[in-house]
N, C-alpha and C. Protein backbone atom coordinates (compact mmCIF):
# COMPACT_ATOMS: atom_id res chain seq x y z
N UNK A 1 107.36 105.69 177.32
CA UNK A 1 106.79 105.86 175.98
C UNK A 1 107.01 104.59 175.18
N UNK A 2 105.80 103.90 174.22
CA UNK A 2 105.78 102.63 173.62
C UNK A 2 106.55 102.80 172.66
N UNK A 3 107.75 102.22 171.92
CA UNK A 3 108.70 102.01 171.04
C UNK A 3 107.70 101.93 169.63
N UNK A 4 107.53 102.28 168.62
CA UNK A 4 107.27 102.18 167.53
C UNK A 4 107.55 100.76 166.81
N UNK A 5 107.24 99.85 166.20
CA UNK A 5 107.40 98.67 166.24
C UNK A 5 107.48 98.72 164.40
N UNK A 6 106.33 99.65 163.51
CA UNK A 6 106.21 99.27 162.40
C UNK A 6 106.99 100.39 161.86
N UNK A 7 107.50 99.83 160.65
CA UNK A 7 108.08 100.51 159.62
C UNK A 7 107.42 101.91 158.79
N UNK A 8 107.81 103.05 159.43
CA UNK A 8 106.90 104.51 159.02
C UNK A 8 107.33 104.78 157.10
N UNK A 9 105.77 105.15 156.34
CA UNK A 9 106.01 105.60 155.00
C UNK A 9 107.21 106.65 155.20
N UNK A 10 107.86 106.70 154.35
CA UNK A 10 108.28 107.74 153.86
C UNK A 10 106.94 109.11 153.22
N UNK A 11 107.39 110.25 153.73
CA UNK A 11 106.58 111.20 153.69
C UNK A 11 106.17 111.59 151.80
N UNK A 12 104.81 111.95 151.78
CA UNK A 12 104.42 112.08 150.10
C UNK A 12 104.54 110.81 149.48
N UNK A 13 104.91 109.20 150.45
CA UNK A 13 104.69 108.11 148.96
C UNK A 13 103.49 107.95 148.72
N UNK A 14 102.73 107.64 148.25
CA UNK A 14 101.46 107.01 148.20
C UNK A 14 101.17 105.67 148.39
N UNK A 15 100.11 105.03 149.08
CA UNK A 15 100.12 103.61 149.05
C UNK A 15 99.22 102.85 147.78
N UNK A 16 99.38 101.52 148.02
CA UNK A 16 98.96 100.45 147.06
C UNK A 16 99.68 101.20 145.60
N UNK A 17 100.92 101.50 145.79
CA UNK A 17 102.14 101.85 144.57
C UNK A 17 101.54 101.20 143.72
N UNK A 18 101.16 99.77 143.26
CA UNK A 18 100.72 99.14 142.46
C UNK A 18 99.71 99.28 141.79
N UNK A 19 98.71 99.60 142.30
CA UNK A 19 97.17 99.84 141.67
C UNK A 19 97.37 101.26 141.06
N UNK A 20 97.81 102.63 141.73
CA UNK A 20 97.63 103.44 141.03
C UNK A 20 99.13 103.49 139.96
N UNK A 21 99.60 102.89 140.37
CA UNK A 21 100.64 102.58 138.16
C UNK A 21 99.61 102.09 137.66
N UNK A 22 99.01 100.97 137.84
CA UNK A 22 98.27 100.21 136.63
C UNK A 22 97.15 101.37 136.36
N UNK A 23 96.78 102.26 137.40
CA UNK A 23 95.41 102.92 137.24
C UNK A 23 96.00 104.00 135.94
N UNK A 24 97.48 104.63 136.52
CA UNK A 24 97.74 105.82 135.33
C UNK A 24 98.00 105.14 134.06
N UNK A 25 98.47 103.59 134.00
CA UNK A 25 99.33 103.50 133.09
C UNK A 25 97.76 102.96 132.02
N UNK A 26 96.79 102.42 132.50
CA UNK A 26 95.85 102.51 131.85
C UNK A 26 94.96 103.57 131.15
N UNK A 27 94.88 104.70 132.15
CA UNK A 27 94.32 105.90 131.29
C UNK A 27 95.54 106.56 129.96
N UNK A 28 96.54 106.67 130.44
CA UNK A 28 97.68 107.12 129.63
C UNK A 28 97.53 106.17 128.46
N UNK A 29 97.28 104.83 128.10
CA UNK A 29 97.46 104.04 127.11
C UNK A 29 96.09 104.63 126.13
N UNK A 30 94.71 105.10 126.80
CA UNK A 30 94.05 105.29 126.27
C UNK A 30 93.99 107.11 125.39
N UNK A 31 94.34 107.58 126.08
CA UNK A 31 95.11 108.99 125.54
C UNK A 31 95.80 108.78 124.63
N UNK A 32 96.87 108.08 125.00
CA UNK A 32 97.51 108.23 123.27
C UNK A 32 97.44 107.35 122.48
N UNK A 33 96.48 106.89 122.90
CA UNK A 33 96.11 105.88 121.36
C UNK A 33 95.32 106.76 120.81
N UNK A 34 94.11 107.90 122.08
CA UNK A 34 93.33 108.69 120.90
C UNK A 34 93.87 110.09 120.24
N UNK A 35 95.20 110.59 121.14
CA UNK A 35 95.53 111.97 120.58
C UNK A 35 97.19 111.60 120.37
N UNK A 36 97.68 110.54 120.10
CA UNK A 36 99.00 110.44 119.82
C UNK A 36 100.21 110.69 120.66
N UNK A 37 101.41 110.83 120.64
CA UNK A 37 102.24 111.10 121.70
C UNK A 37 102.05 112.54 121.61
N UNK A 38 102.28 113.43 120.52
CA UNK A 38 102.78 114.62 120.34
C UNK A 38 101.19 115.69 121.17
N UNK A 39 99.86 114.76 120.80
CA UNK A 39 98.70 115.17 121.22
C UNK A 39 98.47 115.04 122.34
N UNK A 40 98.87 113.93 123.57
CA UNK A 40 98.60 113.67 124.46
C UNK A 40 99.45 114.40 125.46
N UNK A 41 98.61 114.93 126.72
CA UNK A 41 98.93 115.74 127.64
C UNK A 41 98.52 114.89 129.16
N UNK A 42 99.99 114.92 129.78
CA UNK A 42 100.20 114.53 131.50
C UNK A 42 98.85 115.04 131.93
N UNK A 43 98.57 116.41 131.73
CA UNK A 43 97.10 116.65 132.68
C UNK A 43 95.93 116.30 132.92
N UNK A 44 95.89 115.79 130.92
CA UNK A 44 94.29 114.94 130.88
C UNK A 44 94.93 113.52 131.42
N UNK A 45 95.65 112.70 131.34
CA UNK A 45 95.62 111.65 131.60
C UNK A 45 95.85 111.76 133.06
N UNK A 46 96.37 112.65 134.09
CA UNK A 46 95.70 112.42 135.95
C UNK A 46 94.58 112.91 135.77
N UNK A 47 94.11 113.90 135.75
CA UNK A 47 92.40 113.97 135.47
C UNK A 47 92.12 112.88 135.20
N UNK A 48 91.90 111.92 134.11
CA UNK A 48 91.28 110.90 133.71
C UNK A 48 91.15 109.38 134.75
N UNK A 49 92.52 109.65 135.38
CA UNK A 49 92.67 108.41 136.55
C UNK A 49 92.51 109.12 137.42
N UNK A 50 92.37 110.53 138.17
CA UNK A 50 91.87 110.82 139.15
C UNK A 50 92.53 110.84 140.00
N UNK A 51 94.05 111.17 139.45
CA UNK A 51 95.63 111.45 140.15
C UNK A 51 95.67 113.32 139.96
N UNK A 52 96.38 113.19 141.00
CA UNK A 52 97.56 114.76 141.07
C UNK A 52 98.60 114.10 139.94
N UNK A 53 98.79 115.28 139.11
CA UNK A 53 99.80 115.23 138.09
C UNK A 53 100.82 115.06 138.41
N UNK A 54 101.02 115.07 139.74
CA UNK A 54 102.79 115.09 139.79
C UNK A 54 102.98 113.39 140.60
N UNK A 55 101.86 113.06 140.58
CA UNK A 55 101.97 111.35 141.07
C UNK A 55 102.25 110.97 139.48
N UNK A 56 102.59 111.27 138.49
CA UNK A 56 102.87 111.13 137.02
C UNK A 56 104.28 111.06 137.19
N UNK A 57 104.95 112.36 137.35
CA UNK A 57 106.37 112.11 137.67
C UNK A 57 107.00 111.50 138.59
N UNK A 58 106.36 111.66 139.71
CA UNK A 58 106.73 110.54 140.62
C UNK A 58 107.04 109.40 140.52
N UNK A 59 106.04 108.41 139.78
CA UNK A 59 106.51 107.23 138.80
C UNK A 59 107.00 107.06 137.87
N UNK A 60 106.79 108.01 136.95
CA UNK A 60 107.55 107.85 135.88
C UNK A 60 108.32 108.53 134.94
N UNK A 61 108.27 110.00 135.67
CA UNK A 61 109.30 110.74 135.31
C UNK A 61 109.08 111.91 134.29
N UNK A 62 108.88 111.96 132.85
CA UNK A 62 108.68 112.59 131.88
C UNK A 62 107.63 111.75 131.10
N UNK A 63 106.87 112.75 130.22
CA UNK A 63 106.03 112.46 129.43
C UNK A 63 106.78 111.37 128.41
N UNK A 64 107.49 111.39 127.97
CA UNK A 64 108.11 110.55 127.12
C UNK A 64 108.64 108.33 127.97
N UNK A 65 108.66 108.67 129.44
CA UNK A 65 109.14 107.52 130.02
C UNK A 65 107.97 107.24 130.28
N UNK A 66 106.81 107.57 130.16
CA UNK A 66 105.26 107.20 131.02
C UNK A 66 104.99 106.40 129.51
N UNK A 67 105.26 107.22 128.14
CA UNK A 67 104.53 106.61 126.65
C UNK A 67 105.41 105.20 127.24
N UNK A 68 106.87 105.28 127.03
CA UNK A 68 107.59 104.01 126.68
C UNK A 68 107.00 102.85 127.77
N UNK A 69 106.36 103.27 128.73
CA UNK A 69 106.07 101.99 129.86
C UNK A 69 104.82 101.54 129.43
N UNK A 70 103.57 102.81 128.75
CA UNK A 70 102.69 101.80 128.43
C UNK A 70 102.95 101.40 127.23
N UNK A 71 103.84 101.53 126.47
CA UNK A 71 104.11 100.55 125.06
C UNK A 71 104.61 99.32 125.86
N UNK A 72 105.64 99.47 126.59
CA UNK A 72 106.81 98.13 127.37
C UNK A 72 105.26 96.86 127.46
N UNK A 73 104.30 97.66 128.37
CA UNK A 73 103.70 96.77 129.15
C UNK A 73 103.20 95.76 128.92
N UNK A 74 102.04 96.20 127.30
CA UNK A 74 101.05 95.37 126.78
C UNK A 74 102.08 94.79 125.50
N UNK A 75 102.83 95.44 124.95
CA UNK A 75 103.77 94.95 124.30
C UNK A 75 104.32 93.67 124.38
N UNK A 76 105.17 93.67 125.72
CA UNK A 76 105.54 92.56 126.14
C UNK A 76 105.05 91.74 126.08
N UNK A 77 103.70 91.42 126.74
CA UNK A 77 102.45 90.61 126.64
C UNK A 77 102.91 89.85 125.08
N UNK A 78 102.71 90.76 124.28
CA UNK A 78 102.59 90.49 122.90
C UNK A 78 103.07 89.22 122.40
N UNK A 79 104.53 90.10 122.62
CA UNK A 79 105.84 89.74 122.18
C UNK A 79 105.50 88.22 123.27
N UNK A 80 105.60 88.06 124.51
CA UNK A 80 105.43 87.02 125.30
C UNK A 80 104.48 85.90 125.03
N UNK A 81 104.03 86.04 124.87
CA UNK A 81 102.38 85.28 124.17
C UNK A 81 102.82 84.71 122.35
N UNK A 82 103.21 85.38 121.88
CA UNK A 82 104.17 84.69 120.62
C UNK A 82 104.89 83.52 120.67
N UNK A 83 106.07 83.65 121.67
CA UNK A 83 106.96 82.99 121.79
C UNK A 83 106.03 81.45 122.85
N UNK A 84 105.84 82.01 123.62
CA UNK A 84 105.05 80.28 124.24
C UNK A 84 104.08 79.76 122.49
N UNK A 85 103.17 80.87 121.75
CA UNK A 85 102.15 79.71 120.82
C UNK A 85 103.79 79.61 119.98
N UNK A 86 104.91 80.12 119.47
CA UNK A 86 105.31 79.31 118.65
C UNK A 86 106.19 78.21 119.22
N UNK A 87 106.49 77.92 120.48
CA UNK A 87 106.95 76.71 121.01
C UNK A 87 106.26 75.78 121.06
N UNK A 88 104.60 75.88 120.95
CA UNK A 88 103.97 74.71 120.55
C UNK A 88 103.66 74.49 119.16
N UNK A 89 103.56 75.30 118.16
CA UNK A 89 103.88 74.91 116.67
C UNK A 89 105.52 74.30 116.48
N UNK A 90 106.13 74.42 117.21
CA UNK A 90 107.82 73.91 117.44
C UNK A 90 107.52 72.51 117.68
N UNK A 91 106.59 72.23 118.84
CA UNK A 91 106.76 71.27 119.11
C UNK A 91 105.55 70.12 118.56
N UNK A 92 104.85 70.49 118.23
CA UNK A 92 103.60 69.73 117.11
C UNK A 92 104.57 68.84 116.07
N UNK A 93 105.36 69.56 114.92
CA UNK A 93 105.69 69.13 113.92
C UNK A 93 107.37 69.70 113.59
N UNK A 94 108.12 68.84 113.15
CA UNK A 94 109.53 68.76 112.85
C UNK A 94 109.48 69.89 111.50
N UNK A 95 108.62 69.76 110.74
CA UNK A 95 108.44 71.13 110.27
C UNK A 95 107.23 71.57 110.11
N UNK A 96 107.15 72.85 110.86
CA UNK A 96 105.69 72.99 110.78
C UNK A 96 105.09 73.76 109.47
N UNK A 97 103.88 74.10 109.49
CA UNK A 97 102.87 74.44 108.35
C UNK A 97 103.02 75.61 108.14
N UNK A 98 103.14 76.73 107.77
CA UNK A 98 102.87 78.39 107.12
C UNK A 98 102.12 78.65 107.74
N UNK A 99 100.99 78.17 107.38
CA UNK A 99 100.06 78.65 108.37
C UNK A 99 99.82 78.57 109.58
N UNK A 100 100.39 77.71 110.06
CA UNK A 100 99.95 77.30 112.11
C UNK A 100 101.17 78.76 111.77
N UNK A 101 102.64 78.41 111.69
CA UNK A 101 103.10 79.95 112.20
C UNK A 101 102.71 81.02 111.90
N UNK A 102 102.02 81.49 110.75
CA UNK A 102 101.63 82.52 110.99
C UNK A 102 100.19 83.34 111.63
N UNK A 103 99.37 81.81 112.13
CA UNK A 103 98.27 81.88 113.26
C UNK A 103 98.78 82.46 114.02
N UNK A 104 99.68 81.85 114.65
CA UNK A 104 100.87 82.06 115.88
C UNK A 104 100.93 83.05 116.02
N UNK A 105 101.56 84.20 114.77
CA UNK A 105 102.00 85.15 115.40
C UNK A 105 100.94 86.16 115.36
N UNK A 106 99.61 86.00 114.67
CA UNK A 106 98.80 87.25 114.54
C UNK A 106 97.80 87.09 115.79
N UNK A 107 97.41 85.87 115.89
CA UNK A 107 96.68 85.42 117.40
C UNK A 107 96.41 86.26 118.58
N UNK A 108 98.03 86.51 119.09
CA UNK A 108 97.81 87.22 120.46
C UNK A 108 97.16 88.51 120.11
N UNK A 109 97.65 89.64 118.92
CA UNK A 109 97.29 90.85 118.55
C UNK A 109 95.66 90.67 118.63
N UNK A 110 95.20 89.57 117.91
CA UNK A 110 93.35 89.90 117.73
C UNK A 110 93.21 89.30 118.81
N UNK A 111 93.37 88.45 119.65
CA UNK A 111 93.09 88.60 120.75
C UNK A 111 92.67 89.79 122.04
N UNK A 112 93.78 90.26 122.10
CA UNK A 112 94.00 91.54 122.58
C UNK A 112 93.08 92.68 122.00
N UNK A 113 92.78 92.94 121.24
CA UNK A 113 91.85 93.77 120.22
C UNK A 113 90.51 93.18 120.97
N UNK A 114 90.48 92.60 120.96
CA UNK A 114 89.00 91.91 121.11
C UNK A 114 88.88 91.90 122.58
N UNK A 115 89.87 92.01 123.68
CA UNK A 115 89.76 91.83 125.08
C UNK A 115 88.90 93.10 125.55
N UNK A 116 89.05 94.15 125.56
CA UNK A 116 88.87 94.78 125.96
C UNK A 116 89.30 96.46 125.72
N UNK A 117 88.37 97.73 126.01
CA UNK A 117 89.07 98.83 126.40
C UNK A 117 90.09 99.18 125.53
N UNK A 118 91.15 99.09 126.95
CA UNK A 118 92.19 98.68 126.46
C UNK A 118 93.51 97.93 125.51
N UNK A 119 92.74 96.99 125.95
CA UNK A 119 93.73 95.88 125.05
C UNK A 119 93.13 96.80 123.05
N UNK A 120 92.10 97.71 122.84
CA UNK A 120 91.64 97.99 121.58
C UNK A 120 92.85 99.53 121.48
N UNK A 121 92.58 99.89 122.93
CA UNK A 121 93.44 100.68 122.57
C UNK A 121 94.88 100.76 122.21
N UNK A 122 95.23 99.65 122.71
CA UNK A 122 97.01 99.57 122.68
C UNK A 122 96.90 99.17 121.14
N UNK A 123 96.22 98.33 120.87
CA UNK A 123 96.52 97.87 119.33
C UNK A 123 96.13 99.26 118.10
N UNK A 124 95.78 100.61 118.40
CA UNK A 124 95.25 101.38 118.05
C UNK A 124 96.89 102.39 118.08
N UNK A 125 97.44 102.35 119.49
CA UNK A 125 98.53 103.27 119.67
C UNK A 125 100.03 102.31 119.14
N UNK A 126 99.81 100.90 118.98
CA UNK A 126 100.72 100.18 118.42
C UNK A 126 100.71 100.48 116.71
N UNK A 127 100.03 100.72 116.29
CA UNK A 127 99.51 101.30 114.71
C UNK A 127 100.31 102.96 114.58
N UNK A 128 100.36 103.62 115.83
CA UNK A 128 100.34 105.38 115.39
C UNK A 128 102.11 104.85 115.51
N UNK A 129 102.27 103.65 116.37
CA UNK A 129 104.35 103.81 116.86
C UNK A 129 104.48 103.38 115.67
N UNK A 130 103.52 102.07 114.67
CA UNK A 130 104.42 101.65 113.48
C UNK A 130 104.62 102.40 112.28
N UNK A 131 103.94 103.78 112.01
CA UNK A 131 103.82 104.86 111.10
C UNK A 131 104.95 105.63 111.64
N UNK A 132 105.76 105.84 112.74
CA UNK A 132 106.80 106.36 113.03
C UNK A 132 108.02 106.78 112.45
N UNK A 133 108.65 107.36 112.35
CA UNK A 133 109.95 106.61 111.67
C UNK A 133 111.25 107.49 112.51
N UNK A 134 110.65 108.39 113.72
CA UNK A 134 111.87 108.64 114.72
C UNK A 134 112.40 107.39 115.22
N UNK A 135 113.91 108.46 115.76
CA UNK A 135 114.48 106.68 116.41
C UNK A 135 114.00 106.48 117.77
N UNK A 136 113.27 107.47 118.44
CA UNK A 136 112.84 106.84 119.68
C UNK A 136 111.67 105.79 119.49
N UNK A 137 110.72 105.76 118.06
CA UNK A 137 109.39 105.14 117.95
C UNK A 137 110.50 103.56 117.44
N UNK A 138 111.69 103.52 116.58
CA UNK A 138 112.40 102.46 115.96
C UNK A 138 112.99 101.74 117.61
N UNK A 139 113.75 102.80 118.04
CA UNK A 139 113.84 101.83 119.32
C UNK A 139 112.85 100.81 120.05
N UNK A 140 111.64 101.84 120.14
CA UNK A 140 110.77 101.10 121.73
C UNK A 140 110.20 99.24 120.54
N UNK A 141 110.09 99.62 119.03
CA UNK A 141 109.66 98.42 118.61
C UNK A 141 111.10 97.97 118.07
N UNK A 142 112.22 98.12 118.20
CA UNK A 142 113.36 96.39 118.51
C UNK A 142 113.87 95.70 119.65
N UNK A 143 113.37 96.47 120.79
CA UNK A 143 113.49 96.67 121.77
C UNK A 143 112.22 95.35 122.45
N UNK A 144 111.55 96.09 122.01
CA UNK A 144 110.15 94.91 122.28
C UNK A 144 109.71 93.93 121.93
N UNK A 145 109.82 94.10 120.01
CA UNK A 145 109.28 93.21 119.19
C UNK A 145 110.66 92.37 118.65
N UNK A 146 111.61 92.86 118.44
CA UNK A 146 112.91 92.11 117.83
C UNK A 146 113.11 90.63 117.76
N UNK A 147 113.16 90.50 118.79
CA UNK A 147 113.49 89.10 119.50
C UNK A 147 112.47 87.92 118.77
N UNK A 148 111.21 88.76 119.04
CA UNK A 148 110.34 87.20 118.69
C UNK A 148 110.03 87.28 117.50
N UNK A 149 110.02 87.94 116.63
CA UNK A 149 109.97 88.13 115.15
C UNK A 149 110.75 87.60 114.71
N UNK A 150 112.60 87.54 114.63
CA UNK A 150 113.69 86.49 114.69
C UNK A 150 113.22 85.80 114.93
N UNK A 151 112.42 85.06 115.70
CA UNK A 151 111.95 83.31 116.05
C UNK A 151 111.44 82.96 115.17
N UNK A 152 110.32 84.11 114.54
CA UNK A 152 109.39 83.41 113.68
C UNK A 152 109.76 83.44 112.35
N UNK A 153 111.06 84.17 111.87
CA UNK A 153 111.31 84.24 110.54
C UNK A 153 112.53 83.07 110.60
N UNK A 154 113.16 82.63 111.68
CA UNK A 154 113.61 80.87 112.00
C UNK A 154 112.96 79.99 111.34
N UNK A 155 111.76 79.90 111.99
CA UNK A 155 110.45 78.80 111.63
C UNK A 155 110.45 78.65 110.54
N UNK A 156 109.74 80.42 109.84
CA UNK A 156 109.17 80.13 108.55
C UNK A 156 110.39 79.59 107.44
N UNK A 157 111.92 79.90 107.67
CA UNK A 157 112.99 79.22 107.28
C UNK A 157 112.78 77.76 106.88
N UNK A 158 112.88 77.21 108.52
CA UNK A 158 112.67 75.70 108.38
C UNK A 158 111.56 74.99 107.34
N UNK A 159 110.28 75.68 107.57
CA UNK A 159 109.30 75.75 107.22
C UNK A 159 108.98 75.56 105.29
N UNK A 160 110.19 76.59 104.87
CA UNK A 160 110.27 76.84 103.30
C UNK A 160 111.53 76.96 103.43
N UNK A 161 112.91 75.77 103.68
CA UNK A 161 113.89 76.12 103.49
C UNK A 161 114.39 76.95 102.03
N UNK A 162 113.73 76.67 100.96
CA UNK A 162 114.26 77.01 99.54
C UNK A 162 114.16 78.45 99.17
N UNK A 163 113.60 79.46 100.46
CA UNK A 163 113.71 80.90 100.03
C UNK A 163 114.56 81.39 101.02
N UNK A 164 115.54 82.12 100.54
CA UNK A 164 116.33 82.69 100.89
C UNK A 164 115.85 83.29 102.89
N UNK A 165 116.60 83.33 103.41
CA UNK A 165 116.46 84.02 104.82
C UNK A 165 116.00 85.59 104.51
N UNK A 166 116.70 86.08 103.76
CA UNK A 166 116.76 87.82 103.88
C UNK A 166 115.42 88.14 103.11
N UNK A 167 115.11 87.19 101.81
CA UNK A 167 113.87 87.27 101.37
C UNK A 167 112.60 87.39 102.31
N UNK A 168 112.76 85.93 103.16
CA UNK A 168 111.43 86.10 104.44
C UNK A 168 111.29 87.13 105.52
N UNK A 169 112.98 87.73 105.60
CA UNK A 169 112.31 89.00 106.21
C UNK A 169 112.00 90.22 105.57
N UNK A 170 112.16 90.26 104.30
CA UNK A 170 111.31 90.95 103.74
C UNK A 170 110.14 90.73 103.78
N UNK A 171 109.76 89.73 103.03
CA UNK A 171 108.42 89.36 103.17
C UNK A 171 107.25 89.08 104.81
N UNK A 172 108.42 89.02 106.03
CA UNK A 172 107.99 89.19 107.14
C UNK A 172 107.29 91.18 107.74
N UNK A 173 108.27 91.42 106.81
CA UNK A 173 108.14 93.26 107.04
C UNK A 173 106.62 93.53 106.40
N UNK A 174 106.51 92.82 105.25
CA UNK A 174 105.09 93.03 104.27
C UNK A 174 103.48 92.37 104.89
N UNK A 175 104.47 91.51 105.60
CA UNK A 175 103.33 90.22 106.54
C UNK A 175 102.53 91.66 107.98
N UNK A 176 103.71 91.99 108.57
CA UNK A 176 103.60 93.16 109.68
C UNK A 176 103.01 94.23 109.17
N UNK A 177 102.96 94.88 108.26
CA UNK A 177 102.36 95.73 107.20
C UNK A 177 100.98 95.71 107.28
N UNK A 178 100.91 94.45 106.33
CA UNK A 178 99.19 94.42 106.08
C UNK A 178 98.46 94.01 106.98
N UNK A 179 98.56 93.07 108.58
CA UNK A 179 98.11 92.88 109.56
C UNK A 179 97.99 93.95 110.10
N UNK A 180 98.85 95.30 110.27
CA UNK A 180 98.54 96.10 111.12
C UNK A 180 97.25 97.11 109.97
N UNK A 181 97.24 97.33 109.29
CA UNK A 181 96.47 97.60 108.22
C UNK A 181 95.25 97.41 108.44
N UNK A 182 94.84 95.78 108.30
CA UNK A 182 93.70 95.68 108.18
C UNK A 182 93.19 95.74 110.06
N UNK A 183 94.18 95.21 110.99
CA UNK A 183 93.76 94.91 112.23
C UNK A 183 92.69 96.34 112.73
N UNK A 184 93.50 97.55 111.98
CA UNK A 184 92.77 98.62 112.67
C UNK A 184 91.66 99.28 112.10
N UNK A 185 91.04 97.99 110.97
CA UNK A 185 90.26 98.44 110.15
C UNK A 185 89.87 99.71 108.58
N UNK A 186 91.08 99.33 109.06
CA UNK A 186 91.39 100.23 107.24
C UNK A 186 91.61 99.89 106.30
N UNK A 187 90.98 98.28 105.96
CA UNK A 187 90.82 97.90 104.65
C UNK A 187 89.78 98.34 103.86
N UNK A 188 88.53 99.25 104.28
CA UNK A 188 87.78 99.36 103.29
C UNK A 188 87.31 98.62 102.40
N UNK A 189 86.89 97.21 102.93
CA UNK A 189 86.29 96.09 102.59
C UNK A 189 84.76 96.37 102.06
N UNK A 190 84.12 97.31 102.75
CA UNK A 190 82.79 97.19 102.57
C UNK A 190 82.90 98.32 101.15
N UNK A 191 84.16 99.22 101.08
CA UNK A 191 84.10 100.26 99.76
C UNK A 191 84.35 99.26 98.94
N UNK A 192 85.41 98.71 98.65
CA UNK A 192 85.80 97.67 97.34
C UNK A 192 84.69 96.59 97.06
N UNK A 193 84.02 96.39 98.07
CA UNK A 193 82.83 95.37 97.44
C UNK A 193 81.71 96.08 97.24
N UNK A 194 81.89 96.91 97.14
CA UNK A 194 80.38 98.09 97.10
C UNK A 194 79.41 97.99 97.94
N UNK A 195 79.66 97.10 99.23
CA UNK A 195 78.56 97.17 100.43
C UNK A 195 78.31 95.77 100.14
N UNK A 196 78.51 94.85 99.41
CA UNK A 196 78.26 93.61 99.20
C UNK A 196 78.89 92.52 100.07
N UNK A 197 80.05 93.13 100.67
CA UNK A 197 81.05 92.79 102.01
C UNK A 197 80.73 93.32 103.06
N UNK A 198 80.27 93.32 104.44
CA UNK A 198 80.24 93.80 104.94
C UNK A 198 81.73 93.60 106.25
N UNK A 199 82.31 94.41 106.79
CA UNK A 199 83.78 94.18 107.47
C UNK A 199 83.57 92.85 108.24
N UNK A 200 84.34 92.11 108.49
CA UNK A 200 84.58 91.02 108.83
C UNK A 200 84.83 90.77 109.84
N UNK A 201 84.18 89.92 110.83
CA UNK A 201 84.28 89.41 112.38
C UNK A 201 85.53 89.02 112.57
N UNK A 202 85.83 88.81 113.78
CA UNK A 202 87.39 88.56 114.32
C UNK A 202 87.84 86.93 113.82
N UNK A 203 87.02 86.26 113.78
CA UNK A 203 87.67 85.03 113.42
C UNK A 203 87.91 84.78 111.42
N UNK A 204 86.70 85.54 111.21
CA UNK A 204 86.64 85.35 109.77
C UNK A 204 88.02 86.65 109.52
N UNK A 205 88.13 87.69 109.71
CA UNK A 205 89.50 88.38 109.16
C UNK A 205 90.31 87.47 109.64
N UNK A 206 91.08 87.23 110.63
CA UNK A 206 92.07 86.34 110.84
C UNK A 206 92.44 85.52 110.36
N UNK A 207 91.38 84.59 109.80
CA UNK A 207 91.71 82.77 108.68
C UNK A 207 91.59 83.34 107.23
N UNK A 208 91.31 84.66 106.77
CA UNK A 208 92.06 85.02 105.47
C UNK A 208 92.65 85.54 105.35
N UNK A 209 93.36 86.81 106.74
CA UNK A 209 94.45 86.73 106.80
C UNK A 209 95.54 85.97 106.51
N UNK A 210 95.51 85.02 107.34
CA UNK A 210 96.20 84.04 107.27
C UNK A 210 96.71 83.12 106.16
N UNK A 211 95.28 82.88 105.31
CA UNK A 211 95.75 82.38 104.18
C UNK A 211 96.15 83.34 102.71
N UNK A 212 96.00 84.33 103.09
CA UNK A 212 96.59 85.27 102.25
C UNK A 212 98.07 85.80 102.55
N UNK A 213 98.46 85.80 103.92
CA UNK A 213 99.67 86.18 104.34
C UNK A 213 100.71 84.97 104.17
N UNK A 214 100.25 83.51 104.30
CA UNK A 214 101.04 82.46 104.03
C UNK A 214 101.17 82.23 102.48
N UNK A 215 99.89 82.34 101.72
CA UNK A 215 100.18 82.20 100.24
C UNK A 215 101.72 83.36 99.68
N UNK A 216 101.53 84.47 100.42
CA UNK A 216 102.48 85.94 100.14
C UNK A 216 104.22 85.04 100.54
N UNK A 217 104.17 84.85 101.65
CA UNK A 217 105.43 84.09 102.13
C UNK A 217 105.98 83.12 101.32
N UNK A 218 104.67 82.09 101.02
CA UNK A 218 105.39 81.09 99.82
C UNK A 218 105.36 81.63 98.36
N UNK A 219 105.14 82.59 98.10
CA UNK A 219 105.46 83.06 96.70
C UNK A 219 106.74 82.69 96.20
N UNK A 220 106.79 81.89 94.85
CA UNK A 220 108.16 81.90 94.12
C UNK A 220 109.17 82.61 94.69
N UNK A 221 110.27 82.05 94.36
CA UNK A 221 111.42 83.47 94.36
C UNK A 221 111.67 83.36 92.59
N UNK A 222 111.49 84.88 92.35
CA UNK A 222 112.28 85.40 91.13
C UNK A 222 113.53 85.10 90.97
């Protein structure tokens, strides 16, 4: 009898492990961006990728460890994509401008918005975690976002040494505020101008963003 030579699955794994995470972890991102954590249900999201529900736990355990992986995922991205554009505003100028950093940090988000699907949806379910105020929704964003937000309230330091540190992260909290605000389209631009505005393309919100969020930062201190 011929000796067996290759390495046998283990019984019930599934193969290409890889594709179907990305496959659940993509429908799942789109679920609860549209019905929330508390709305969103394990069953529609294998239905939706076209999994057995229990290939859900299999990877990832509970409804609650499946949300935190697709926040981790595109998150990271985020958070990752920050930190490389503000190492090149680091490295442009000995002190850089208000505004290149705060290009910097809103950049990757409309980016992402604008990619795709997805990438609209995460920035949709990144909006329902920042209305949160459990500590599991406070965890998954210091956890994720912490780190590079500290970088950028560094900068804007260097940047305007003469306002206080604790001030700019205030004023960094107000910056995160109204970006997520308008990003998801709830400025009601076209109500306040009486239709005379019509909502604003991705590049045009962004560069008055910008110069409205940097004018906010350099405001006097009282």
């Amino acid at each position: 009898m011929r000796k067996e030579t290759h390495q046998r699955r283990r019984p019930g794994r599934p193969s290409h492990d890889g594709d179907l995470k990305e496959t659940i972890l993509d429908h799942a991102e789109i679920v609860f961006a549209e019905r929330g954590y508390s709305g969103a249900k394990t069953r529609e999201i294998a239905a939706n990728a076209g999994v057995n529900q229990g290939l859900i736990r299999y990877y990832f355990g509970d409804k609650e460890s499946l949300f935190d992986e697709v926040f981790r995922r595109r998150g990271g991205i985020l958070s990752g994509t920050r930190h490389v554009l503000l190492d090149k505003v680091l490295e442009e100028a000995e002190r850089p401008a208000v505004e290149a950093i705060v290009k910097a940090y809103l950049q990757p988000q409309w980016d992402m918005k604008y990619s795709n699907e997805n990438g609209a949806s995460f920035v949709r379910l990144q909006a329902r975690l920042h209305a949160e105020q459990e500590e599991h929704a406070l965890r998954l964003r210091r956890e994720v976002y912490d780190a590079s937000v500290r970088r950028y309230i560094d900068a804007l330091q260097t940047a305007m040494p003469g306002i206080p540190r604790d001030l700019l992260s205030v004023r960094m909290a107000f910056l995160v505020g109204t970006y997520m605000f308008m990003l998801n389209d709830l400025g009601r631009i076209g109500d306040l101008t009486e239709g005379k505005v019509s909502p604003l393309g991705k590049e045009a919100m962004l560069e008055n963003l910008v110069a409205f969020l940097s004018a906010g930062l350099r405001a006097p201190v009282s």
